[in-house]
Protein backbone atom coordinates (compact mmCIF):
# COMPACT_ATOMS: atom_id res chain seq x y z
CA UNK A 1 0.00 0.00 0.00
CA UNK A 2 1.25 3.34 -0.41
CA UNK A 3 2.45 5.51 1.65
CA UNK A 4 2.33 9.26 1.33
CA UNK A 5 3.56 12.15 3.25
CA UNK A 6 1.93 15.50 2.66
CA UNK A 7 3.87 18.91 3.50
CA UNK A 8 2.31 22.33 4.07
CA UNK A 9 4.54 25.50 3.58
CA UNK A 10 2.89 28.93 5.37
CA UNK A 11 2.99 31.99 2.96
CA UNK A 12 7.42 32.63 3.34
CA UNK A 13 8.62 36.05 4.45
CA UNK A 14 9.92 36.25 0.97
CA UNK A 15 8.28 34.20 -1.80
CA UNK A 16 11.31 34.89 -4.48
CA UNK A 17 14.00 33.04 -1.51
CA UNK A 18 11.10 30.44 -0.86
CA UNK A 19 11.44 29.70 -4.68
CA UNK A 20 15.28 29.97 -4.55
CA UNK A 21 16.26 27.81 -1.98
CA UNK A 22 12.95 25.39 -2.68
CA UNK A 23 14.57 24.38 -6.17
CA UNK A 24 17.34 23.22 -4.64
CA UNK A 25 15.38 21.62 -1.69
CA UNK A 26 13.78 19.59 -4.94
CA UNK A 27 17.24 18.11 -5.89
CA UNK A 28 17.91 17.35 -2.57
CA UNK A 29 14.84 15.22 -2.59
CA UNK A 30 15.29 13.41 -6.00
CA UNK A 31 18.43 12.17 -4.41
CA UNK A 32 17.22 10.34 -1.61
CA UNK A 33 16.23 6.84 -2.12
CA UNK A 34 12.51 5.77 -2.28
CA UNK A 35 10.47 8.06 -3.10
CA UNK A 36 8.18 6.65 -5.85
CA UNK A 37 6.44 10.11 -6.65
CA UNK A 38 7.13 13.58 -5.96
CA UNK A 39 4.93 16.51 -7.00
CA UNK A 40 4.38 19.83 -5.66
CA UNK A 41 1.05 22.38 -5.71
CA UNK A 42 0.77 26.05 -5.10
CA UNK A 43 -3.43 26.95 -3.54
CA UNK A 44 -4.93 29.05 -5.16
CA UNK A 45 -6.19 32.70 -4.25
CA UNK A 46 -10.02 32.53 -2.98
CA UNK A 47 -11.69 36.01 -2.68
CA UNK A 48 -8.84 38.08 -3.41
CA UNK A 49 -6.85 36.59 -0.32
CA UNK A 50 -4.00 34.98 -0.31
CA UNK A 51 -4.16 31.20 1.15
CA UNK A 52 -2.55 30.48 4.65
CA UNK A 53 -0.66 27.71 3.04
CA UNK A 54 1.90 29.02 -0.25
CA UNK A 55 2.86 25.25 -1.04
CA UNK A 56 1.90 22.04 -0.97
CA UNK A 57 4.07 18.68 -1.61
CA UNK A 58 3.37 15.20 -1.68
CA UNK A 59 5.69 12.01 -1.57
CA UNK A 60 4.83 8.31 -2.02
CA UNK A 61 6.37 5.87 -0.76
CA UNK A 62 6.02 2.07 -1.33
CA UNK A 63 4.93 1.88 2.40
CA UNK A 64 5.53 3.32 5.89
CA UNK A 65 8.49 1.01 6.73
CA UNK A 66 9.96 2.30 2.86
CA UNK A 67 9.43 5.87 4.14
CA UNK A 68 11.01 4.97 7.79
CA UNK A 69 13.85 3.37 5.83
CA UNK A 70 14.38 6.51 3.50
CA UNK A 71 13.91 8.76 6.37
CA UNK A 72 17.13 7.28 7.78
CA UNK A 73 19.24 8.28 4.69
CA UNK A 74 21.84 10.72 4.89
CA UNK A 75 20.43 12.11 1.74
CA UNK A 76 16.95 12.64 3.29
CA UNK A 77 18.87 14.22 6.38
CA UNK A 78 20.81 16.48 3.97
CA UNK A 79 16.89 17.56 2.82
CA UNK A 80 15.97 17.95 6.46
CA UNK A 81 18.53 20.65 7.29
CA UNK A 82 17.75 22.28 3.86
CA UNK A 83 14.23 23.06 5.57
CA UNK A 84 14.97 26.00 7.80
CA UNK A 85 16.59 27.92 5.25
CA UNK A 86 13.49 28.12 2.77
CA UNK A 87 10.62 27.91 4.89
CA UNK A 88 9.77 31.04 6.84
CA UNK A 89 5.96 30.46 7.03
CA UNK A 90 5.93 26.79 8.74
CA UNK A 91 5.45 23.48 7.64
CA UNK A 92 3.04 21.39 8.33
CA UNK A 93 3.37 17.39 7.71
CA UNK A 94 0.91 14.67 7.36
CA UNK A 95 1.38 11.15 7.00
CA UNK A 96 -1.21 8.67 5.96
CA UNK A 97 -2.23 5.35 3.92
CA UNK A 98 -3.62 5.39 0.31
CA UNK A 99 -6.95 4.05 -0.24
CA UNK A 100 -8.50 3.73 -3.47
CA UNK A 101 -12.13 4.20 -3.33
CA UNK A 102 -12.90 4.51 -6.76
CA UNK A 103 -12.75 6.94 -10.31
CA UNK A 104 -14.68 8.82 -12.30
CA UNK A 105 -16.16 8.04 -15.19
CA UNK A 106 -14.09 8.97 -18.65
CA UNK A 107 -16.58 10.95 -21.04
């Protein structure tokens, strides 16, 4: 089953460092083994506000004990460090199970 983590990045102090120092933050994550799938989302503005949260990323992994195992990488811890230096606005991280429950229809 697999295993995703989902991270939350506040609105940064500065959105043009966020972007900077996220880029490399990416590469840092491509080199650490096991992660099956990693994409990243930006909310979007609702009534002319900005969203609490500026970025959203999610990573699968074949299953919790593959993201326990990759968590223990130096690679991963390399990422880890990388954090403070991007995100101003806090992180939030959720872990969790995929289900599939079903699809919608093509047409």
């Amino acid at each position: 089953m697999v295993h995703r983590m989902v991270v939350q990045y506040g609105q940064p102090t500065d959105a043009a460092v966020f972007e900077e120092r996220y880029r490399e933050h990416i590469r840092l994550i491509n080199e650490a083994p096991g992660v099956l799938r990693y994409t990243v989302g930006r909310p979007a503005a609702r009534n002319g506000e900005p969203p609490a949260t500026y970025l959203v990323a999610e990573l699968d992994f074949e299953s919790a004990e593959a993201m326990a195992a990759t968590m223990r990488t130096p690679e991963w811890a390399a990422a880890g460090e990388d954090v403070p230096t991007f995100a101003t606005g806090g992180v939030s991280v959720t872990f969790f199970d995929l289900e599939d429950v079903g699809t919608t229809p093509a047409g």
